[in-house]
C-alpha atoms as a PDB file:
ATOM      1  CA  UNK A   1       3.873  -6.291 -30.535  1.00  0.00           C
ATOM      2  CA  UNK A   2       1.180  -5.873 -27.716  1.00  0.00           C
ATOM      3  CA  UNK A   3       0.796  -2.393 -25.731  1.00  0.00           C
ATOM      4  CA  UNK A   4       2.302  -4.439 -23.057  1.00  0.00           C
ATOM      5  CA  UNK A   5       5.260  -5.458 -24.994  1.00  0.00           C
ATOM      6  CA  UNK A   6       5.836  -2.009 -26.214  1.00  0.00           C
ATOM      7  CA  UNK A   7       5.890  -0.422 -22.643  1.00  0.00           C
ATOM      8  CA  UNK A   8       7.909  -2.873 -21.321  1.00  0.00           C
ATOM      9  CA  UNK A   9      10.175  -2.543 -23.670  1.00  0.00           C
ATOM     10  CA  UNK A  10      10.593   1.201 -22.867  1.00  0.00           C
ATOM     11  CA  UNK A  11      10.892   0.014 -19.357  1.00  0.00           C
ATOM     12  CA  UNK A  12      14.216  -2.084 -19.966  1.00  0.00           C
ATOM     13  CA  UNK A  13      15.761   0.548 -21.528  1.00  0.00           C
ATOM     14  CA  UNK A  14      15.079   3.121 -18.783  1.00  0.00           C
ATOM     15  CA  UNK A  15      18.100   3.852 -16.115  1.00  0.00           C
ATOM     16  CA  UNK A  16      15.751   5.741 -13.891  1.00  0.00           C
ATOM     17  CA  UNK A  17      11.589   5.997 -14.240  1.00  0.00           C
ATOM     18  CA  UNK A  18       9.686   8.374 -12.645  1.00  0.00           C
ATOM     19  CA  UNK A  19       6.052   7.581 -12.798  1.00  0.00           C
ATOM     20  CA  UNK A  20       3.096   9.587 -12.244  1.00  0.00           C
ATOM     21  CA  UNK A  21       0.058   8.908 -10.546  1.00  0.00           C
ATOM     22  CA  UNK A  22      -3.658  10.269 -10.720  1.00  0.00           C
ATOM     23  CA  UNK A  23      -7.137   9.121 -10.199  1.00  0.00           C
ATOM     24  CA  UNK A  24      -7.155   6.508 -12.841  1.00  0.00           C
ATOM     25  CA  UNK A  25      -4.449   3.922 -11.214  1.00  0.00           C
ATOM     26  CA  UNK A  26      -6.850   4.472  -7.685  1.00  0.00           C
ATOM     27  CA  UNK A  27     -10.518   3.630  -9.739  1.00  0.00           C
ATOM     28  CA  UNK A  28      -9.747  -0.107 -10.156  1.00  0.00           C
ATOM     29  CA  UNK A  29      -9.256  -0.147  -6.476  1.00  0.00           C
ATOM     30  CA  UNK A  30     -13.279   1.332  -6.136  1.00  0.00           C
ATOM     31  CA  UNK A  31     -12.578   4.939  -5.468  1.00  0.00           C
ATOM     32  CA  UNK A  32     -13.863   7.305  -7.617  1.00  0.00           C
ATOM     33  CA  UNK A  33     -12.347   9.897  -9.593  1.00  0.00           C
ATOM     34  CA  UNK A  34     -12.871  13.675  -9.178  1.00  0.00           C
ATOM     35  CA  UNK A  35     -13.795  15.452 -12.448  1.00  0.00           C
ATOM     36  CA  UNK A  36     -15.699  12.388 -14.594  1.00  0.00           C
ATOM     37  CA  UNK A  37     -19.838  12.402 -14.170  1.00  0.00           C
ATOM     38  CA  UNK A  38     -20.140  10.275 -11.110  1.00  0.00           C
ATOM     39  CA  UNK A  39     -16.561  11.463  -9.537  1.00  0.00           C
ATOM     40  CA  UNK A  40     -16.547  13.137  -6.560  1.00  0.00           C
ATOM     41  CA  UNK A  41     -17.039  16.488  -7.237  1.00  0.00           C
ATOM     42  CA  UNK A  42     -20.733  15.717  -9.466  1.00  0.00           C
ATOM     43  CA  UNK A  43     -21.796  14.587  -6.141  1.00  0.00           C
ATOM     44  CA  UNK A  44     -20.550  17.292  -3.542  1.00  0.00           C
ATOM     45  CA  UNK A  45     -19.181  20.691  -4.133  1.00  0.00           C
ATOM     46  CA  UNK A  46     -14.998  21.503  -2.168  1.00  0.00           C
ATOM     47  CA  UNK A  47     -14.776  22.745   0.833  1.00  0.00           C
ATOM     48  CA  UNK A  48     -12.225  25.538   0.113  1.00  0.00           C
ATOM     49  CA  UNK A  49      -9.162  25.799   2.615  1.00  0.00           C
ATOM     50  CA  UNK A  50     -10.313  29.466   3.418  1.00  0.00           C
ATOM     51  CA  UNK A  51     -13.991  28.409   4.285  1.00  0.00           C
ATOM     52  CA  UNK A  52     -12.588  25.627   6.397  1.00  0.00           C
ATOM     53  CA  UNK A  53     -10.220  27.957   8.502  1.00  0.00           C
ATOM     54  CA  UNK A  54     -13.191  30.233   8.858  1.00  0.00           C
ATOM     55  CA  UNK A  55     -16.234  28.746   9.219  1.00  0.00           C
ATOM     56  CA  UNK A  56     -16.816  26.165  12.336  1.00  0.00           C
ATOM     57  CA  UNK A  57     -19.851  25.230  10.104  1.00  0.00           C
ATOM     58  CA  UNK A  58     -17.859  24.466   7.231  1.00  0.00           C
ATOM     59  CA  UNK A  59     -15.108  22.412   9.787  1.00  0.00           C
ATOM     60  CA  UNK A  60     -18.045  20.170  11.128  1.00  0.00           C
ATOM     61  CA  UNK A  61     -19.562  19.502   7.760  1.00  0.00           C
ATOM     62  CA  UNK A  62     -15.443  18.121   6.024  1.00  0.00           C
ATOM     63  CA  UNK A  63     -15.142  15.836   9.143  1.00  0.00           C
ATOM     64  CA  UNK A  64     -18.295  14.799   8.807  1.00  0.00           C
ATOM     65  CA  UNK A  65     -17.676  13.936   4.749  1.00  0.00           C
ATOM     66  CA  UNK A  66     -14.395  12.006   6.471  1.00  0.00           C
ATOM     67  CA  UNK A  67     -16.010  10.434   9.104  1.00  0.00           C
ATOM     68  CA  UNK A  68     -18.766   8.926   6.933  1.00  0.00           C
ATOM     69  CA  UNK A  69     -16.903   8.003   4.133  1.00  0.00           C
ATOM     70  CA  UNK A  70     -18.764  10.074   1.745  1.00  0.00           C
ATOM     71  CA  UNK A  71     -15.776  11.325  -0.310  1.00  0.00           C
ATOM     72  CA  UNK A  72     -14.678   7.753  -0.700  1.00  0.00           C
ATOM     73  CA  UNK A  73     -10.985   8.312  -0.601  1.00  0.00           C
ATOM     74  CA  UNK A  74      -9.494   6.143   2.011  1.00  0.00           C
ATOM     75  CA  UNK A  75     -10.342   2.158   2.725  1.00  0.00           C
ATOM     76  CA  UNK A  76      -9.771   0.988   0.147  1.00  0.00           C
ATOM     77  CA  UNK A  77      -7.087  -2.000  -0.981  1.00  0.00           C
ATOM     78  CA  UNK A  78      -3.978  -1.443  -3.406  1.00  0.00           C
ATOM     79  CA  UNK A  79      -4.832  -2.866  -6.927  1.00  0.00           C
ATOM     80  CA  UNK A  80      -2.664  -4.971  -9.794  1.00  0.00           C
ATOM     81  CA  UNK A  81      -1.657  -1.287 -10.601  1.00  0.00           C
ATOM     82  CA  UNK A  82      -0.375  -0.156  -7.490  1.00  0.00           C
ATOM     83  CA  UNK A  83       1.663  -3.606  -7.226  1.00  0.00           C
ATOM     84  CA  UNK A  84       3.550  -3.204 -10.156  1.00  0.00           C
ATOM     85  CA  UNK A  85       4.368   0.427  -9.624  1.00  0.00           C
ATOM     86  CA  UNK A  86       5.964  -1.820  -6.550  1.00  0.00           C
ATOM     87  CA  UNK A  87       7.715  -4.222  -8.326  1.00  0.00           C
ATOM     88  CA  UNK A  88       9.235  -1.546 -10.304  1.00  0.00           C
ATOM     89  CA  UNK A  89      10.005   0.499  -7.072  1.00  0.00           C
ATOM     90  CA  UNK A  90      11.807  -2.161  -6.009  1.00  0.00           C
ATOM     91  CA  UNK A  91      13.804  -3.464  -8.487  1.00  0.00           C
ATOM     92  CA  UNK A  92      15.375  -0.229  -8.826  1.00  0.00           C
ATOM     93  CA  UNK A  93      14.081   0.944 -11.946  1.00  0.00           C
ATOM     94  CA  UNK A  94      11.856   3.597  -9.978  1.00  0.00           C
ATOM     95  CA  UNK A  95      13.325   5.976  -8.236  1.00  0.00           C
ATOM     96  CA  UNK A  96      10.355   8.110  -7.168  1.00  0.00           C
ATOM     97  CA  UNK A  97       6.650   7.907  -7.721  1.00  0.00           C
ATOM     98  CA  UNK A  98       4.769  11.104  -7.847  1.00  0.00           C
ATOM     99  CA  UNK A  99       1.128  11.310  -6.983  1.00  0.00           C
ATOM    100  CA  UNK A 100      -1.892  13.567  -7.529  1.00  0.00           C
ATOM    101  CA  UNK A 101      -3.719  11.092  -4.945  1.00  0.00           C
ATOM    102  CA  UNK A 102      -4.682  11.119  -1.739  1.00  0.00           C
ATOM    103  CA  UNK A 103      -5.544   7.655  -0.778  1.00  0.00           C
ATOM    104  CA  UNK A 104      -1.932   6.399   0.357  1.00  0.00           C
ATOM    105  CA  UNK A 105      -2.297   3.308  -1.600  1.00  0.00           C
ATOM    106  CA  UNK A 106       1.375   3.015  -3.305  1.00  0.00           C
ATOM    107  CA  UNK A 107       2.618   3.425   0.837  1.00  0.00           C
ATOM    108  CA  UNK A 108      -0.527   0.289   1.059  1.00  0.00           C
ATOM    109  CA  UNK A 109       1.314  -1.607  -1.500  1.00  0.00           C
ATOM    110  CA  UNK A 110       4.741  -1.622   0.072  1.00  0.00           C
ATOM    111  CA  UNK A 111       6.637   1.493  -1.430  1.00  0.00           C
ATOM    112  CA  UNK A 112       8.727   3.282   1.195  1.00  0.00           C
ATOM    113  CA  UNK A 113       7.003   6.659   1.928  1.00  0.00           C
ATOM    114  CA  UNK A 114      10.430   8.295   0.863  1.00  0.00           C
ATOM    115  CA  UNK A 115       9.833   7.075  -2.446  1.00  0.00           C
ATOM    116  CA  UNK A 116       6.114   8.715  -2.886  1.00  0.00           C
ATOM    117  CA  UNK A 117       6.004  12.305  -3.782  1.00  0.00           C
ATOM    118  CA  UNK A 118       2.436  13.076  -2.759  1.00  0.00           C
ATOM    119  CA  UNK A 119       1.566  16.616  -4.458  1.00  0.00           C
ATOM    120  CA  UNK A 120      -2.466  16.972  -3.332  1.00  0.00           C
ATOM    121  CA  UNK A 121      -1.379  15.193   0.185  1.00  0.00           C
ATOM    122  CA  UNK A 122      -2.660  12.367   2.101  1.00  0.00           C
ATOM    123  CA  UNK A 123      -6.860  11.996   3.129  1.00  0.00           C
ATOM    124  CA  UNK A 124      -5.414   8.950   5.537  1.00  0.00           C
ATOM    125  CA  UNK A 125      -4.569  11.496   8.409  1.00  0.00           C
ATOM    126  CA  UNK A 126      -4.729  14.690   9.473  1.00  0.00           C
ATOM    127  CA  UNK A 127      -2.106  17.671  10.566  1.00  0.00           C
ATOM    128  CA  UNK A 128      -2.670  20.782  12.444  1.00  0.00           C
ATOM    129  CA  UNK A 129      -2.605  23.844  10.657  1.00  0.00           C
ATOM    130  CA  UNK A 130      -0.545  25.344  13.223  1.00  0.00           C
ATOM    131  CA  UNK A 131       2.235  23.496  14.639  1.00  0.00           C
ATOM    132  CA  UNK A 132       1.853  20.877  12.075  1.00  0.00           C
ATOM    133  CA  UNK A 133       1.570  17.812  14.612  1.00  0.00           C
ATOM    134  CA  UNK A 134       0.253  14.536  12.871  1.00  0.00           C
ATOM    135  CA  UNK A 135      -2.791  12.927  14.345  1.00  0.00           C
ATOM    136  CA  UNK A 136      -3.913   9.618  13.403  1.00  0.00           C
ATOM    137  CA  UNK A 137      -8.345   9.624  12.423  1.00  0.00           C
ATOM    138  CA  UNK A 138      -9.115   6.428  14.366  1.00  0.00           C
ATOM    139  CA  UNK A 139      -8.350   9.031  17.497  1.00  0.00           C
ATOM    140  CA  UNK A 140     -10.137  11.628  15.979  1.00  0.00           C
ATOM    141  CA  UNK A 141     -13.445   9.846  15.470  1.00  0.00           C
ATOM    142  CA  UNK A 142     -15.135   9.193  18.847  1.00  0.00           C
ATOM    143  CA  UNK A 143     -15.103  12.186  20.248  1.00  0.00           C
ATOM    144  CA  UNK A 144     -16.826  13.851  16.828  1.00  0.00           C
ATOM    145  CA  UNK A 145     -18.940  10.929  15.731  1.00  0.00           C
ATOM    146  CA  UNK A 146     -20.129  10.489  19.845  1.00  0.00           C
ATOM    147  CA  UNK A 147     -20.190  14.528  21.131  1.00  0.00           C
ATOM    148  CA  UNK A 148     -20.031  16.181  17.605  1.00  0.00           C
ATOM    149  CA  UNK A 149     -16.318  17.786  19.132  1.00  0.00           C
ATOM    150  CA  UNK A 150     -14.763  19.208  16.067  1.00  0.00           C
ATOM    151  CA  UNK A 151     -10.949  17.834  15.854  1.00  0.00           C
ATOM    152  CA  UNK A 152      -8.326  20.290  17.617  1.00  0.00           C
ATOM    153  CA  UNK A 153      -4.550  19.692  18.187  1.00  0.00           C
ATOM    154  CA  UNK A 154      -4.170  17.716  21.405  1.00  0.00           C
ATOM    155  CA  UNK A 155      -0.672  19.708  21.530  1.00  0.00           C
ATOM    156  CA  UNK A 156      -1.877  23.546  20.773  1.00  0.00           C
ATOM    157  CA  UNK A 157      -4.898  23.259  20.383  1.00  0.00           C
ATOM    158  CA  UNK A 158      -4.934  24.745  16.611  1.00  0.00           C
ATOM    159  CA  UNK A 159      -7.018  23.682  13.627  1.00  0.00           C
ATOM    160  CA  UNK A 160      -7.168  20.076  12.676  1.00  0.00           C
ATOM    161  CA  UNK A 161      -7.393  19.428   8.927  1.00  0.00           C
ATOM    162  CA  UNK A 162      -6.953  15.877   7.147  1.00  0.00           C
ATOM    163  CA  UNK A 163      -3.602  16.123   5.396  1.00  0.00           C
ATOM    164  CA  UNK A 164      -4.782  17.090   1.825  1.00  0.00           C
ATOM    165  CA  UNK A 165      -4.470  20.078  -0.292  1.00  0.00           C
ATOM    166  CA  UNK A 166      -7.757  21.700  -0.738  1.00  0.00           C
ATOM    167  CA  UNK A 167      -8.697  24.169  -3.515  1.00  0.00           C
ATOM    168  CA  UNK A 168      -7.242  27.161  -2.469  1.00  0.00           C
ATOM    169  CA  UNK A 169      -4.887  26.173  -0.096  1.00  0.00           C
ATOM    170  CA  UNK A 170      -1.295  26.708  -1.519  1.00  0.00           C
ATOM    171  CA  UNK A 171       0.646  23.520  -2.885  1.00  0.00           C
ATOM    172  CA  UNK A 172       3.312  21.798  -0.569  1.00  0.00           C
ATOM    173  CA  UNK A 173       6.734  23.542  -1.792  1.00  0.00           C
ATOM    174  CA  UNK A 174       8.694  20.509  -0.594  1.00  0.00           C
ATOM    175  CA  UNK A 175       7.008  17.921  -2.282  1.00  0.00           C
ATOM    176  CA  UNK A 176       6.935  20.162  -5.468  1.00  0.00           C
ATOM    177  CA  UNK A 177      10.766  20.786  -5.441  1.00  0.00           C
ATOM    178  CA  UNK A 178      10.978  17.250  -4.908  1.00  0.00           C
ATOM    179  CA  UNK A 179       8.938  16.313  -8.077  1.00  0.00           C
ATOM    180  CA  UNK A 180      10.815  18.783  -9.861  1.00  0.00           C
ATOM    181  CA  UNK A 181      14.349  17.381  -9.071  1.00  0.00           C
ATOM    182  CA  UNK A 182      13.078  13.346  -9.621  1.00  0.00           C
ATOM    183  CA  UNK A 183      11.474  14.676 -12.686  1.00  0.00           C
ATOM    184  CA  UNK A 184      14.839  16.684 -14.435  1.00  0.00           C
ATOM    185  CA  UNK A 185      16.803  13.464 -13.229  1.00  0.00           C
ATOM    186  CA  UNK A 186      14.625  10.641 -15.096  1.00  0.00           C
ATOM    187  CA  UNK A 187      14.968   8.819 -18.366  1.00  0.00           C
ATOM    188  CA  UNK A 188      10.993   7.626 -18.831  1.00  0.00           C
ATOM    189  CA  UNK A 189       8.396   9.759 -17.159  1.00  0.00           C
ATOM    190  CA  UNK A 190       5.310   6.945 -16.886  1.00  0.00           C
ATOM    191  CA  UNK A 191       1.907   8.555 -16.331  1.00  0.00           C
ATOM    192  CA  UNK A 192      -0.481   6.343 -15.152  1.00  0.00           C
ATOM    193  CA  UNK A 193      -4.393   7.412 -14.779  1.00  0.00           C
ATOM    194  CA  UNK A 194      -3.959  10.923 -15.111  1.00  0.00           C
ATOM    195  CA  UNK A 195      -5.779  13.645 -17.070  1.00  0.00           C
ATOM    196  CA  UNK A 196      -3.177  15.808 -17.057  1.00  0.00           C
ATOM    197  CA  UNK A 197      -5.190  18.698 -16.624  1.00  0.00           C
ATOM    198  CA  UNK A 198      -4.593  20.163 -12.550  1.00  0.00           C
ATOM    199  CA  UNK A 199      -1.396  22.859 -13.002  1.00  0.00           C
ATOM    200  CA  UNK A 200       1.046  22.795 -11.919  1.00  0.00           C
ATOM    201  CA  UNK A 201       1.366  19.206 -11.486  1.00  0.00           C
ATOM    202  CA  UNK A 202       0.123  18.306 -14.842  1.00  0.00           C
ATOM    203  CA  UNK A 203       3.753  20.658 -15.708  1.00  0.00           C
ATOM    204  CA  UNK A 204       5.916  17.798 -15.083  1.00  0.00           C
ATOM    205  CA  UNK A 205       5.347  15.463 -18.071  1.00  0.00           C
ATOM    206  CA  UNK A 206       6.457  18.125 -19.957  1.00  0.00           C
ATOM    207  CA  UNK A 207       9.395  19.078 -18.223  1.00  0.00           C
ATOM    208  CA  UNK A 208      10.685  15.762 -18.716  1.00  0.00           C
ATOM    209  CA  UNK A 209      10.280  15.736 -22.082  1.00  0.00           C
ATOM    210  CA  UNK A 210      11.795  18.691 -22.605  1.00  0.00           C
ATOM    211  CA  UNK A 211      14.919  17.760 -20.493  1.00  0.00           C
ATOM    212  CA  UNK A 212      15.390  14.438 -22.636  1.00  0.00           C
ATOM    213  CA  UNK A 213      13.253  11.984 -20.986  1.00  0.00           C
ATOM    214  CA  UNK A 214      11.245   9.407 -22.847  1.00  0.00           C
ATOM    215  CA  UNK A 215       7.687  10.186 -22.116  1.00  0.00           C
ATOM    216  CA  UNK A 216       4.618   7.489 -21.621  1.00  0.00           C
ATOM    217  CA  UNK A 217       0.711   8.250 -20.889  1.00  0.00           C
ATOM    218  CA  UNK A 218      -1.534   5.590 -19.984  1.00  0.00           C
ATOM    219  CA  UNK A 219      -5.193   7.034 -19.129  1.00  0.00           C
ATOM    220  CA  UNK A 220      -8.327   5.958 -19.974  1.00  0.00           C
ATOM    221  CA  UNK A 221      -9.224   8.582 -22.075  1.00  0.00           C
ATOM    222  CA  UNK A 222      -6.921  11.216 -24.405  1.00  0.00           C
ATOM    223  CA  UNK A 223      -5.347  14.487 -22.848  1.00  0.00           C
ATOM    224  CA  UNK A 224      -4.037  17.475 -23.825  1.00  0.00           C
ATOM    225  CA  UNK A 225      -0.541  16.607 -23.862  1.00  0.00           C
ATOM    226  CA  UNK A 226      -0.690  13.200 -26.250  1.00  0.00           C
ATOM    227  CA  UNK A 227       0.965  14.601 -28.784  1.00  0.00           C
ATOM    228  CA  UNK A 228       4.012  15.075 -26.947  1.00  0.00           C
ATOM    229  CA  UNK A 229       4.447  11.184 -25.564  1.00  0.00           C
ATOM    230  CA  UNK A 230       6.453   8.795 -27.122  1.00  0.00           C
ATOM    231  CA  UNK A 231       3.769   6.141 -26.555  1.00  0.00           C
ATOM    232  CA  UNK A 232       0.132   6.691 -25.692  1.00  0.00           C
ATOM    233  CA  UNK A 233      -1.799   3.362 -24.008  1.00  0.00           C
ATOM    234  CA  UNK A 234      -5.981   3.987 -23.802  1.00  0.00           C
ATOM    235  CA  UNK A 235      -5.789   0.937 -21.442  1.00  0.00           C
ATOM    236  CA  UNK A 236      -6.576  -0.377 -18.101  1.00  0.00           C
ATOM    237  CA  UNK A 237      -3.165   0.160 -15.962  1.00  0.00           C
ATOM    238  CA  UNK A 238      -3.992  -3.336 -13.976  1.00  0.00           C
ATOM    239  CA  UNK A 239      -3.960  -5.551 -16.444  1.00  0.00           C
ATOM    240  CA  UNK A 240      -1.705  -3.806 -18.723  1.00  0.00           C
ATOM    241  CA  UNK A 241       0.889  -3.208 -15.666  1.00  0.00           C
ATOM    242  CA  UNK A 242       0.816  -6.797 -14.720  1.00  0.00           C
ATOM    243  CA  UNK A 243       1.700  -8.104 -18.262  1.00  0.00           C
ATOM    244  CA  UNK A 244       4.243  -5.514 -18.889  1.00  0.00           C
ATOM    245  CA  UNK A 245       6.167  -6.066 -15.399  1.00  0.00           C
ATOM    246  CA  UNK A 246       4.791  -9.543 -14.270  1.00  0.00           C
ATOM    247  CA  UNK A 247       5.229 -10.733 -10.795  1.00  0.00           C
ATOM    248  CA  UNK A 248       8.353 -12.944 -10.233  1.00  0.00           C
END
């Protein structure tokens, strides 16, 4: 029996999969990873949340990161991953897909955003940090990139931040009650590209299995919490999502 084979099989017999998203499902679409040599964060140190409230300096220097693209996050196109999470999505086997990424690529592939749990938020927009009004980048831009004017609400004029979670900025407790309800509710909890290593979301594998859930981890390379999965794939999740739920 292929790898394929074997998580499909798992598949059928699921009533409800959760899966679980990190960087790995996103680096077949051409944006890198965090962590790895080459990822992000070997090429530019965080901007912590504090420093950004703070420090107008430190303001100018994230938008200009988004602006340029440097981070690498958003832009990019949904890959044979992302369209099989989908497929799964909807045929009804999915019933939420939780996310440690910030590149809105599952919304890019035609999931519902009701049906993305986004724990690290979204690099494809931005919020205010006080009255928590969405503004859109392409409206952002021109006025930083042609008069350097650092983004403020157009409503309250607060701080403008793109809708991530930075280190040291606390974790969204709506999305995370969220995770935790889709996660106690599920049958198969599917990782997909995910070192499992950034608490508390790497938590919820384990909380699945503990509550009864079948438990699969695809990821390029081993984690921490192997041992515990019912089947471990060292695959890539294109390929080996499009044999295991091909498209109709």
């Amino acid at each position: 029996m292929t790898p394929a084979d074997r998580l499909a099989q798992l598949i059928d017999a699921a009533d409800r999969v959760v899966v679980f998203t990190g960087a790995g499902i996103s680096t077949e679409s051409g944006i890198p990873d965090f962590r790895s040599p080459g990822g992000v964060w070997s090429k530019m140190k965080p901007i912590y949340f504090q420093d950004f409230v703070a420090s107008e300096e430190r303001r100018r220097e994230a938008w200009t990161r988004t602006f340029s693209g440097t981070a690498g996050w958003t832009g990019r196109a949904p890959n044979a991953g992302h369209d099989a999470v989908a497929r799964l999505v909807a045929q009804g086997k999915v019933s939420a897909v939780i996310t440690q990424n910030v590149d809105n690529l599952h919304q890019d592939s035609g999931i519902p955003d009701d049906r993305v749990i986004e724990l690290h938020g979204n690099a494809s927009y931005a919020i205010c940090l006080d009255c928590g009004l969405r503004h859109e980048l392409h409206h952002l831009k021109p006025s930083f990139v042609e008069r350097g004017e650092i983004p403020a609400c157009r409503s309250c004029g607060g701080i403008v931040k793109t809708a991530t979670i930075s280190f040291g900025q606390s974790m969204p407790l709506g999305p995370m009650a969220r995770a935790e309800e889709e996660t106690h509710a599920c049958d198969l909890f599917l990782v997909l590209g995910s070192s499992l290593v950034v608490y508390p979301a790497a938590g919820f594998p384990l909380l699945a299995k503990r509550n009864g859930a079948r438990l699969v981890i695809v990821n390029r390379e081993p984690t921490e919490q192997d041992q515990y999965a019912d089947l471990v794939l060292h695959e890539e999740i294109g390929p080996l999502l499009t044999a295991a739920v091909p498209p109709l």
